[in-house]
C-alpha atoms as a PDB file:
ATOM      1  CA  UNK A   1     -20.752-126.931 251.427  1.00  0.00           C
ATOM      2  CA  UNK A   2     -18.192-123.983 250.828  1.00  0.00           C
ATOM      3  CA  UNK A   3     -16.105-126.432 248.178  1.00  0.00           C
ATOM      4  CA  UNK A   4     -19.497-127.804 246.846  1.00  0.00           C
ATOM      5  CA  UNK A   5     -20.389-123.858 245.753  1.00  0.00           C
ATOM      6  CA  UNK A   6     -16.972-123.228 244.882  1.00  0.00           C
ATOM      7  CA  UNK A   7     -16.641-126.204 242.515  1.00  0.00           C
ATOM      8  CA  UNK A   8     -20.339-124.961 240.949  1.00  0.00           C
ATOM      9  CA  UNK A   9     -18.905-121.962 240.280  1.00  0.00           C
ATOM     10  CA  UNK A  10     -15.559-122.790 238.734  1.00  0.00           C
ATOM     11  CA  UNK A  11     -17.958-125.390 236.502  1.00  0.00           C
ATOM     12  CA  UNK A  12     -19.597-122.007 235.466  1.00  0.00           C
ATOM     13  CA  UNK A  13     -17.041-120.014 234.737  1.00  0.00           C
ATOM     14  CA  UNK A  14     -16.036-122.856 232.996  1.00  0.00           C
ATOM     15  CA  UNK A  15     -19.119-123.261 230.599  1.00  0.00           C
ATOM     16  CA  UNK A  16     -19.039-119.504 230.141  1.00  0.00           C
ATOM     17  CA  UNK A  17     -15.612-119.763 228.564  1.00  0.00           C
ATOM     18  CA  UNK A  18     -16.185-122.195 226.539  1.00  0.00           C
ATOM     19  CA  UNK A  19     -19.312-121.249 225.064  1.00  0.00           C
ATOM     20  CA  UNK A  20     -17.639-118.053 223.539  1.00  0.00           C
ATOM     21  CA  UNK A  21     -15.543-119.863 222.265  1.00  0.00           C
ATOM     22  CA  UNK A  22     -17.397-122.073 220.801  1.00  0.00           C
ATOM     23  CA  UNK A  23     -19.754-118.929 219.345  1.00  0.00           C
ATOM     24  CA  UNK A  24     -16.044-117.209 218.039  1.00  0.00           C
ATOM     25  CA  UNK A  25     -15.505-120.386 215.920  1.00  0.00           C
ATOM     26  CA  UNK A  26     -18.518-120.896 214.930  1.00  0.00           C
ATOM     27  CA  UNK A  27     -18.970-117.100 213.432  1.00  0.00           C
ATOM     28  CA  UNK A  28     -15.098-118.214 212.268  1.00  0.00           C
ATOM     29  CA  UNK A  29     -16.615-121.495 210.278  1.00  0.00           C
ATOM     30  CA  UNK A  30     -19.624-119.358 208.819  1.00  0.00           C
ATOM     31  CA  UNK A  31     -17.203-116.669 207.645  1.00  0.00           C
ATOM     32  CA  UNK A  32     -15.158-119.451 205.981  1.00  0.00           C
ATOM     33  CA  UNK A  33     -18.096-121.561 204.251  1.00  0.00           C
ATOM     34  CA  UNK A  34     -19.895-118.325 202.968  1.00  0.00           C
ATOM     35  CA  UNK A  35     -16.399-117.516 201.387  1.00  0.00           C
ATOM     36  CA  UNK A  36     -16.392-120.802 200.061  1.00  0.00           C
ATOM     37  CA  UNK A  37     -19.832-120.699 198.466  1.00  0.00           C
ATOM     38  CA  UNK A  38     -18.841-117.513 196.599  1.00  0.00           C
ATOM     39  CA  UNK A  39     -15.948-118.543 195.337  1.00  0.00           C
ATOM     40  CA  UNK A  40     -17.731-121.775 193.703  1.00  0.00           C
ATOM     41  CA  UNK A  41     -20.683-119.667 192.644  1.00  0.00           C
ATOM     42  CA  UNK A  42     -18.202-117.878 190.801  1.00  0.00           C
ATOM     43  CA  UNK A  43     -18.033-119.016 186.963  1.00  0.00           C
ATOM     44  CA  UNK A  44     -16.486-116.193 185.574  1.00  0.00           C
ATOM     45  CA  UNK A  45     -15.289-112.880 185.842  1.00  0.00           C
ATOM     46  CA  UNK A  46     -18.704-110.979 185.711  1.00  0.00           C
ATOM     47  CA  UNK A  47     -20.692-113.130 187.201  1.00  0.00           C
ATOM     48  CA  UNK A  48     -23.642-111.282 188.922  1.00  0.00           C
ATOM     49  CA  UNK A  49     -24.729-112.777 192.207  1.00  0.00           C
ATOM     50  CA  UNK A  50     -26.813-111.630 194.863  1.00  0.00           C
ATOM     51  CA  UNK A  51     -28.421-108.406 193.882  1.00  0.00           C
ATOM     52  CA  UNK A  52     -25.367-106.618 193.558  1.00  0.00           C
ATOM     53  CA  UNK A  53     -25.325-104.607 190.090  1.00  0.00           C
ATOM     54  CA  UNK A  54     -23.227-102.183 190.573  1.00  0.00           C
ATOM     55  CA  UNK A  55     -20.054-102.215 188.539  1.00  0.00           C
ATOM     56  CA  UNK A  56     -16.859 -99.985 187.798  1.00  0.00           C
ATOM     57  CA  UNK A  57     -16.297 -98.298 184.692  1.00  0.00           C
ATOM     58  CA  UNK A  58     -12.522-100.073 183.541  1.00  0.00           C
ATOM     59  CA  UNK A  59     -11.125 -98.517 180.346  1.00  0.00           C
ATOM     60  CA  UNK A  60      -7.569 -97.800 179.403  1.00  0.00           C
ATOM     61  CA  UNK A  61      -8.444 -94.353 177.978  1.00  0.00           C
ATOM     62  CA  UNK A  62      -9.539 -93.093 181.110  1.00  0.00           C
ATOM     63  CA  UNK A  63     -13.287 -93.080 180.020  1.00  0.00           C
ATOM     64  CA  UNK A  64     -16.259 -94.981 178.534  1.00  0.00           C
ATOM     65  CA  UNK A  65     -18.555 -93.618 175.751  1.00  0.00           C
ATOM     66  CA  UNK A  66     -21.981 -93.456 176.929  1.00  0.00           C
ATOM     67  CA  UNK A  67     -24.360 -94.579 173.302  1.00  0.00           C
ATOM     68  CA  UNK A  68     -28.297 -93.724 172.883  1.00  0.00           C
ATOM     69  CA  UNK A  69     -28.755 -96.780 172.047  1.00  0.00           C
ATOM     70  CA  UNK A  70     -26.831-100.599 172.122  1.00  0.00           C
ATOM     71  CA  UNK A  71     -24.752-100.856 169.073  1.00  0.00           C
ATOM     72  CA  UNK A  72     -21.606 -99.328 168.025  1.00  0.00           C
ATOM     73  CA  UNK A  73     -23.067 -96.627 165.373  1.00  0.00           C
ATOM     74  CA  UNK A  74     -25.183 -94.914 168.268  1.00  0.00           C
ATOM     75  CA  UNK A  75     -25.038 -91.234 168.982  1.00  0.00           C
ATOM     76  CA  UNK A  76     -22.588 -90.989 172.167  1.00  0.00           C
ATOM     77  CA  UNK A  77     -24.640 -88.964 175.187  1.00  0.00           C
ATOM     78  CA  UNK A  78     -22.001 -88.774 177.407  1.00  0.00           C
ATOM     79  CA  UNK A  79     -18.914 -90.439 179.223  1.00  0.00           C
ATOM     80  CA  UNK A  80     -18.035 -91.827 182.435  1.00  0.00           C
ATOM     81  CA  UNK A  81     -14.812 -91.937 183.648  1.00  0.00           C
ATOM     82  CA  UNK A  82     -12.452 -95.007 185.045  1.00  0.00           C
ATOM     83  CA  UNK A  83     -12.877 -95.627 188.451  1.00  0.00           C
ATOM     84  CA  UNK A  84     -16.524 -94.279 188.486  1.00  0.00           C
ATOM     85  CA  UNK A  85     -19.209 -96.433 189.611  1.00  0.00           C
ATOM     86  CA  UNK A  86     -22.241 -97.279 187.595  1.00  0.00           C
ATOM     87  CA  UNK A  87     -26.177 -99.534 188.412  1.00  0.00           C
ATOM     88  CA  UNK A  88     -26.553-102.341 185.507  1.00  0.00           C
ATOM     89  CA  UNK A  89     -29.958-102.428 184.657  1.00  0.00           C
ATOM     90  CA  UNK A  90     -30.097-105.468 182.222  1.00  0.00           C
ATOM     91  CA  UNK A  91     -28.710-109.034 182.193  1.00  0.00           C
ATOM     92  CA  UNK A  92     -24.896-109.505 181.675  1.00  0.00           C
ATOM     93  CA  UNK A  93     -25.032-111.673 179.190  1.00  0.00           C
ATOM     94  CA  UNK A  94     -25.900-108.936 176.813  1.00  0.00           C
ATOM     95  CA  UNK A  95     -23.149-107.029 174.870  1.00  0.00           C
ATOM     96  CA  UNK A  96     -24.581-103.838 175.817  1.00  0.00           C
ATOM     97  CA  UNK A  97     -25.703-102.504 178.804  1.00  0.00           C
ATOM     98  CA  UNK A  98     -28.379-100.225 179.983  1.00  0.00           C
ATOM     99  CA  UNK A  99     -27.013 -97.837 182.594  1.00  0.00           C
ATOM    100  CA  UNK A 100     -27.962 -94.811 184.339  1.00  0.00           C
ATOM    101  CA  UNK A 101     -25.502 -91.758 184.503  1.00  0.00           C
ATOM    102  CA  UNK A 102     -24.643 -88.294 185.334  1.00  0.00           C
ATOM    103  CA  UNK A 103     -23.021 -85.720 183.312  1.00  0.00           C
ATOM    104  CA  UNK A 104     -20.643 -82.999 184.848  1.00  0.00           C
ATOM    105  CA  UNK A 105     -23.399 -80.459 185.563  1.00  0.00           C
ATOM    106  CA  UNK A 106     -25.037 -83.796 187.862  1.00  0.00           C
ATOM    107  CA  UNK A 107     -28.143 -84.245 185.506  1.00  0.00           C
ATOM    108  CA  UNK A 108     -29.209 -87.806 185.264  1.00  0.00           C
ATOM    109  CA  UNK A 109     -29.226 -89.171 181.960  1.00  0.00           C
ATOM    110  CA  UNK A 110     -29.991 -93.377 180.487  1.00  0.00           C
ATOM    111  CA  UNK A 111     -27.882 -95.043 178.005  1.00  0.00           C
ATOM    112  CA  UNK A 112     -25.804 -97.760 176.883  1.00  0.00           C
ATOM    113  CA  UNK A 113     -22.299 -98.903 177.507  1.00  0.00           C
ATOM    114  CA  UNK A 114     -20.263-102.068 176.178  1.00  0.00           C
ATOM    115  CA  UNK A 115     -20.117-104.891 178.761  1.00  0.00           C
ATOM    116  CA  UNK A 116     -16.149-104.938 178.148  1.00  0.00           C
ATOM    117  CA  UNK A 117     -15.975-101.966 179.582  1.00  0.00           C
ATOM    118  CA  UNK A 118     -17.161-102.478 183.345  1.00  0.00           C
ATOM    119  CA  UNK A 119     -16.328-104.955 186.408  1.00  0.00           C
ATOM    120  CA  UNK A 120     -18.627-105.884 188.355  1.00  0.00           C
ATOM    121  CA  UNK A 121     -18.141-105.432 192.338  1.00  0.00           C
ATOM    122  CA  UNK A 122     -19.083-108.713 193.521  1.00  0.00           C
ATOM    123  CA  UNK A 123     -16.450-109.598 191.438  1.00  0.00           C
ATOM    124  CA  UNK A 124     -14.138-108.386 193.729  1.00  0.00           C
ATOM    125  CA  UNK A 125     -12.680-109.664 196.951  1.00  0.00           C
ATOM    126  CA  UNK A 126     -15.236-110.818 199.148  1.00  0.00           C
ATOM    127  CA  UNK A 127     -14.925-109.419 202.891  1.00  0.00           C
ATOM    128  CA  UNK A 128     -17.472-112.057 204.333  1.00  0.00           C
ATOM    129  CA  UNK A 129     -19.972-111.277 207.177  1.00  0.00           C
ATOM    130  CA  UNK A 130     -19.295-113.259 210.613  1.00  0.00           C
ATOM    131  CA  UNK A 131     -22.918-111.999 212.209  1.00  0.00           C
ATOM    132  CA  UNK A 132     -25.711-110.740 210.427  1.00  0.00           C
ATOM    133  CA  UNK A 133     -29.054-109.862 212.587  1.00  0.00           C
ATOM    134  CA  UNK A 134     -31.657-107.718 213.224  1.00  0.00           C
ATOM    135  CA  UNK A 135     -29.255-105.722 215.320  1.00  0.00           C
ATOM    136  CA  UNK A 136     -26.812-105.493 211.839  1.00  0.00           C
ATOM    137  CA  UNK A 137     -23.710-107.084 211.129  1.00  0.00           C
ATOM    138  CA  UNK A 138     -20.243-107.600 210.961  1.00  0.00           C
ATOM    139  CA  UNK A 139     -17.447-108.213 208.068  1.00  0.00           C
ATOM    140  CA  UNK A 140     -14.157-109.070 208.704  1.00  0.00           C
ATOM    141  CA  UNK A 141     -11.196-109.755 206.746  1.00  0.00           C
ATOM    142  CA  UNK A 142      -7.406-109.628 207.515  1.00  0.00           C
ATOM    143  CA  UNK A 143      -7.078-106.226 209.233  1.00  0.00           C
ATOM    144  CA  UNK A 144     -10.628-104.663 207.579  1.00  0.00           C
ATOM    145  CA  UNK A 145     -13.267-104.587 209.998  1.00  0.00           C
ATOM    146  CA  UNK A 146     -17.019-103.494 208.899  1.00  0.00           C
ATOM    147  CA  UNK A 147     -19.415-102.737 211.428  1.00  0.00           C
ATOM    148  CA  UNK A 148     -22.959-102.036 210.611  1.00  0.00           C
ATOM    149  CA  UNK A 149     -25.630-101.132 213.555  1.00  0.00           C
ATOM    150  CA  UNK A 150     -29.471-101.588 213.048  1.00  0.00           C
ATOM    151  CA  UNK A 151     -32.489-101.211 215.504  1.00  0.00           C
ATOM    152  CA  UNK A 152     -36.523-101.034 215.403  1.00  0.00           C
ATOM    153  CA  UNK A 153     -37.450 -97.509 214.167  1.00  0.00           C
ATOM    154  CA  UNK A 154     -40.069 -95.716 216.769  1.00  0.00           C
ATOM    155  CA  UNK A 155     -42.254 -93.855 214.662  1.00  0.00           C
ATOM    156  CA  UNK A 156     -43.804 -91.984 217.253  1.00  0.00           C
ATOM    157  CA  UNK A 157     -40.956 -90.785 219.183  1.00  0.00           C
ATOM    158  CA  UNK A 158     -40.386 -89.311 215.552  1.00  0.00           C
ATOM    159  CA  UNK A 159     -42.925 -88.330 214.157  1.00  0.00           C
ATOM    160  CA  UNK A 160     -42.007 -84.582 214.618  1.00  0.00           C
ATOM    161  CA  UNK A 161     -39.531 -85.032 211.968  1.00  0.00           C
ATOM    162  CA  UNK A 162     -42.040 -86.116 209.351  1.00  0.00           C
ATOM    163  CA  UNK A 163     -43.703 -84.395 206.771  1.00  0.00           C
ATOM    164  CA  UNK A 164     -45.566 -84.656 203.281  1.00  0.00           C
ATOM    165  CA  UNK A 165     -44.742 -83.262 200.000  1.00  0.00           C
ATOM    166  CA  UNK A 166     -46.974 -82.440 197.388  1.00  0.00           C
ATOM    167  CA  UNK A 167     -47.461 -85.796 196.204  1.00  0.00           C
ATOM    168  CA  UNK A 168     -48.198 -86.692 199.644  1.00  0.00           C
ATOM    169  CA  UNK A 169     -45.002 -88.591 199.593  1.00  0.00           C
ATOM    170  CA  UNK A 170     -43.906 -88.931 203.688  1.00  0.00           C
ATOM    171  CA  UNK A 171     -40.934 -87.337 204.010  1.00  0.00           C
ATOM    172  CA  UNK A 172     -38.270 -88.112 206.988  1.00  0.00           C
ATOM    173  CA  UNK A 173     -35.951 -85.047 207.883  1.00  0.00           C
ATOM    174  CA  UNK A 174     -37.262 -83.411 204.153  1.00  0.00           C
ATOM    175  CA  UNK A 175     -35.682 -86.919 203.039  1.00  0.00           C
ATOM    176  CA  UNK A 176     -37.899 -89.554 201.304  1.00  0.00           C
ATOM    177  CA  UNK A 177     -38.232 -92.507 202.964  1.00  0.00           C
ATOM    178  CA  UNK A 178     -36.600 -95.354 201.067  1.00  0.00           C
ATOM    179  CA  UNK A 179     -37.879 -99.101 201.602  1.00  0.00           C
ATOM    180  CA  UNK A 180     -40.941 -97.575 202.182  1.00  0.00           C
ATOM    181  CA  UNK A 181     -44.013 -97.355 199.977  1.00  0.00           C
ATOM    182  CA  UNK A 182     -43.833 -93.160 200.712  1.00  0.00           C
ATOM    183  CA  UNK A 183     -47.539 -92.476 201.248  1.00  0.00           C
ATOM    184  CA  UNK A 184     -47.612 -94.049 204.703  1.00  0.00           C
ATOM    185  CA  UNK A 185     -44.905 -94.546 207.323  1.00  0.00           C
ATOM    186  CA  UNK A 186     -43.841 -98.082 207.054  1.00  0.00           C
ATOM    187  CA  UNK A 187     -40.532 -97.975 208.449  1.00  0.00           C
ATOM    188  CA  UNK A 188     -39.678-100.992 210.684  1.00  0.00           C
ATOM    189  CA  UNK A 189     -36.066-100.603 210.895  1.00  0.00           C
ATOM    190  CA  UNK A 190     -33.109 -97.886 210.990  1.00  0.00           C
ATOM    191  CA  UNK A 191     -29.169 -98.158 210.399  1.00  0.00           C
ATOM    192  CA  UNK A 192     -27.934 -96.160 213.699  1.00  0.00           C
ATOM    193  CA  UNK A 193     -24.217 -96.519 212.490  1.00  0.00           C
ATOM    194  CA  UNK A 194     -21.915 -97.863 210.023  1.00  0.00           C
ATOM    195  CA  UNK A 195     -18.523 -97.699 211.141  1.00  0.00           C
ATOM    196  CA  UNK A 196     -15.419 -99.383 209.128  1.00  0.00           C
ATOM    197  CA  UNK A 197     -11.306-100.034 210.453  1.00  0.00           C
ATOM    198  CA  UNK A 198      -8.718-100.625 208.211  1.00  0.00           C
ATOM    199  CA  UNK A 199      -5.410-101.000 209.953  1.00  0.00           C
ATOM    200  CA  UNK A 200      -5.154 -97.962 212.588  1.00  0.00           C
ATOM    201  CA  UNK A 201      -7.894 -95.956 210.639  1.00  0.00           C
ATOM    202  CA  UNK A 202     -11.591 -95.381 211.303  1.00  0.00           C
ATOM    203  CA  UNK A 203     -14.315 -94.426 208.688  1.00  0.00           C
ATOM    204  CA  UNK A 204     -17.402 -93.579 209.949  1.00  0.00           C
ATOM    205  CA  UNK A 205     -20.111 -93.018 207.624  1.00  0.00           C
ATOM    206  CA  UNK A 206     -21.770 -89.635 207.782  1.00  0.00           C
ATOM    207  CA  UNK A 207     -24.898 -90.112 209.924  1.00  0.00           C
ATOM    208  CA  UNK A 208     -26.835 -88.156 206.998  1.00  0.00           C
ATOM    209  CA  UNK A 209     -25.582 -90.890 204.579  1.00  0.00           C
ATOM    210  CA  UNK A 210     -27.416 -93.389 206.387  1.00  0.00           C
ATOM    211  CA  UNK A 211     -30.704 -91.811 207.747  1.00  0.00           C
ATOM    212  CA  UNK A 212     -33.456 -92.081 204.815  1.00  0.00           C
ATOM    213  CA  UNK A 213     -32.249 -95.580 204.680  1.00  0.00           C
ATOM    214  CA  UNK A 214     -34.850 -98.195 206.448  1.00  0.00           C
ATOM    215  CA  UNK A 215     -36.300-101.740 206.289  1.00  0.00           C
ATOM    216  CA  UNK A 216     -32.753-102.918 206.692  1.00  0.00           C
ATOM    217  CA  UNK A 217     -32.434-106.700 205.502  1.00  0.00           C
ATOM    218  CA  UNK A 218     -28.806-107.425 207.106  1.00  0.00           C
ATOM    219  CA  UNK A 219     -28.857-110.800 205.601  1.00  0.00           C
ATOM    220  CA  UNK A 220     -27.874-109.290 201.932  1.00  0.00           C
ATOM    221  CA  UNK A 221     -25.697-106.791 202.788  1.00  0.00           C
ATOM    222  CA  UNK A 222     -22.373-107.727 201.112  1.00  0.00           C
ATOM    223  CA  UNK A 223     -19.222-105.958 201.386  1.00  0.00           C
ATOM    224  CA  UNK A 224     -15.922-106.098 198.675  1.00  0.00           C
ATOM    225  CA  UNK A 225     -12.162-105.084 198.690  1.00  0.00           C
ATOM    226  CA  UNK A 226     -10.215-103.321 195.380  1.00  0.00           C
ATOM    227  CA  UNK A 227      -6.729-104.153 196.089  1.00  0.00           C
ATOM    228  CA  UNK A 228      -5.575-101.830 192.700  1.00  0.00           C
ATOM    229  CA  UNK A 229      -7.166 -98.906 194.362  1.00  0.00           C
ATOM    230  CA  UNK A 230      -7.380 -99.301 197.842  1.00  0.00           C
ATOM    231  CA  UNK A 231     -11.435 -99.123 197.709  1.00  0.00           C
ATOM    232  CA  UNK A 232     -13.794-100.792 200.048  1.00  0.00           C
ATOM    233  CA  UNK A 233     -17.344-101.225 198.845  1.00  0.00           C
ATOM    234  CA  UNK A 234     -20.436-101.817 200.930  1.00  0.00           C
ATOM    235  CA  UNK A 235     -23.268-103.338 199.123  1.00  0.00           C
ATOM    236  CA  UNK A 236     -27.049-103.009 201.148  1.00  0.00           C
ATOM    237  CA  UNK A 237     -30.250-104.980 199.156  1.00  0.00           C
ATOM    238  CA  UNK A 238     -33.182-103.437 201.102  1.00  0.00           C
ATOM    239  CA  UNK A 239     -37.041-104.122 201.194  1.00  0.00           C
ATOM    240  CA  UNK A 240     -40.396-103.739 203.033  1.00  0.00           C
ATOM    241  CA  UNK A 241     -41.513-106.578 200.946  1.00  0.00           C
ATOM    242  CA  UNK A 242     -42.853-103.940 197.807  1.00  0.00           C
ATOM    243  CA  UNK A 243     -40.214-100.944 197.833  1.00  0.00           C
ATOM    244  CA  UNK A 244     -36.950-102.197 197.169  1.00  0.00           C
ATOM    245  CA  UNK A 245     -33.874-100.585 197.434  1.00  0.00           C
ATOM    246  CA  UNK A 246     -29.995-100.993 196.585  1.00  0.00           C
ATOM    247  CA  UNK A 247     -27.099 -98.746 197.942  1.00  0.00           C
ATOM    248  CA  UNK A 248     -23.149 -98.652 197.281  1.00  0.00           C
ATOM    249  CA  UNK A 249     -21.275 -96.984 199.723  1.00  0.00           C
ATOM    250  CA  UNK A 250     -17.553 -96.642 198.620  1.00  0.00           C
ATOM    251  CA  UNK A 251     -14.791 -95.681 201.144  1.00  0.00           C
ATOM    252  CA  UNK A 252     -11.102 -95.108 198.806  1.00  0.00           C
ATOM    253  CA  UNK A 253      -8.157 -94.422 200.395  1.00  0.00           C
ATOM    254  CA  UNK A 254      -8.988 -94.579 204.411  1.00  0.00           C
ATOM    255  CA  UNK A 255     -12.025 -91.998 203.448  1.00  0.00           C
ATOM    256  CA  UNK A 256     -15.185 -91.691 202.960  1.00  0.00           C
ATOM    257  CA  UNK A 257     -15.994 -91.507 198.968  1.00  0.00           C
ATOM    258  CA  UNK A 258     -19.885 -91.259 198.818  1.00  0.00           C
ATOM    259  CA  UNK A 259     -22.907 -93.683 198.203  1.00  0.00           C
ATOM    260  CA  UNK A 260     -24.907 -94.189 195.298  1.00  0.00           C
ATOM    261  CA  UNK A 261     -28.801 -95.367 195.376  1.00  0.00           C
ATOM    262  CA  UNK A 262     -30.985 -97.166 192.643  1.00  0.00           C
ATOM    263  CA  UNK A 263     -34.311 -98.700 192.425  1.00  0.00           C
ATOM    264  CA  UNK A 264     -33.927-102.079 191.093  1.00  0.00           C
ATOM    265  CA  UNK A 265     -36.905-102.037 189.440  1.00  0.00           C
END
């Protein structure tokens, strides 16, 4: 009897082991094959896919005229410097694109830029996801490591830090609500952290960065490396099903570098 439970419970040790790894390889083999799909989705250099639109302003002189309108002879509004990040708006097949911008005194502004002018992110190196759940997910690449933590939002256990604005928008921590239709609380999901390792450094993301962000869908979160500048790029594609959402948090130089949000639509 004694070897009889003995033998069960090496045989269950031993199925233990081996189903980790088997679940390490297999999050290995879907790393792999959703690197492979991007690259062969990839025609050219500024090929848009996903939902990432966000793209860096490249120009030799250090800046990009920002026109009124799409041709050459426009009025310039503004400029945007190299290195800056900006949301396309319109297709990139067209020579000019519509973007939005901010000037140095941080008032928003719309115009038009040349499409030579910009890369896009996703153009970038790919850091591809090994898990993505409803509990968040994971990228991983050489010695970068992107963690990304999600749970079901209680609306009741906070409800004392909502309120309304004039509009009757619902407000979370005087924040609106984004992935949310505003005049109701609709928020199924929360980020709780987003933490990122590269080499012997950790990045954590401000926890006020991340807190008016809900409806997390993990599945299209996408996350890119700049080799020239040392910047990592994490892409999120959110929705209730109505209010979407996109934001680009950037991380240059082993620190945080700020996040930018647009409404696709």
């Amino acid at each position: 009897m004694k070897k009889l439970t003995l033998l069960l419970i090496l045989s269950f040790i031993f199925l233990s082991c081996e189903n980790k790894a088997n679940k390490i390889n297999e999050n290995k083999n879907i790393a792999v094959q959703k690197t492979k799909t991007i690259d062969s989705n990839v025609d050219s250099e500024n090929y848009i896919m996903s939902f990432c639109n966000f793209a860096k302003i490249v120009d030799k002189d250090g800046f990009v005229n920002v026109r009124e309108k799409g041709n050459v002879n426009s009025k310039i509004i503004g400029k945007i410097k190299s290195g800056d990040v900006i949301y396309i708006f319109e297709d990139l097949q067209t020579e000019w694109l519509n973007v939005d911008f901010k000037d140095e005194n941080n008032r928003e502004f719309n115009g038009y830029i040349h499409s030579s002018r910009i890369k896009y992110i996703n153009t970038l190196e790919n850091i591809p996801s090994v898990i993505d759940d409803e509990k968040g997910v994971n990228f991983i690449l050489r010695d970068i490591v992107v963690e990304i933590k999600t749970d079901k939002f209680n609306n009741e256990q906070n409800k004392k830090y909502f309120s309304k604005d004039k509009q009757g928008f619902v407000k979370y921590k005087t924040k609106f609500m984004l992935g949310t239709e505003g005049y109701s609380v609709e928020a199924k999901t929360f980020y709780k952290s987003i933490t990122t390792t590269i080499g012997n450094n950790t990045i954590k993301i401000p926890e006020t960065e991340i807190e008016d962000l809900f409806n997390a869908n993990n599945n299209y979160a996408e996350c890119y490396f700049d080799k020239k500048d040392n910047s990592l790029y994490l892409h999120l594609s959110n929705s209730d099903g109505a209010a979407s959402y996109v934001t680009l948090f950037k991380i240059q130089n082993n620190k945080y570098n700020g996040r930018q949000v647009d409404i696709p639509f």
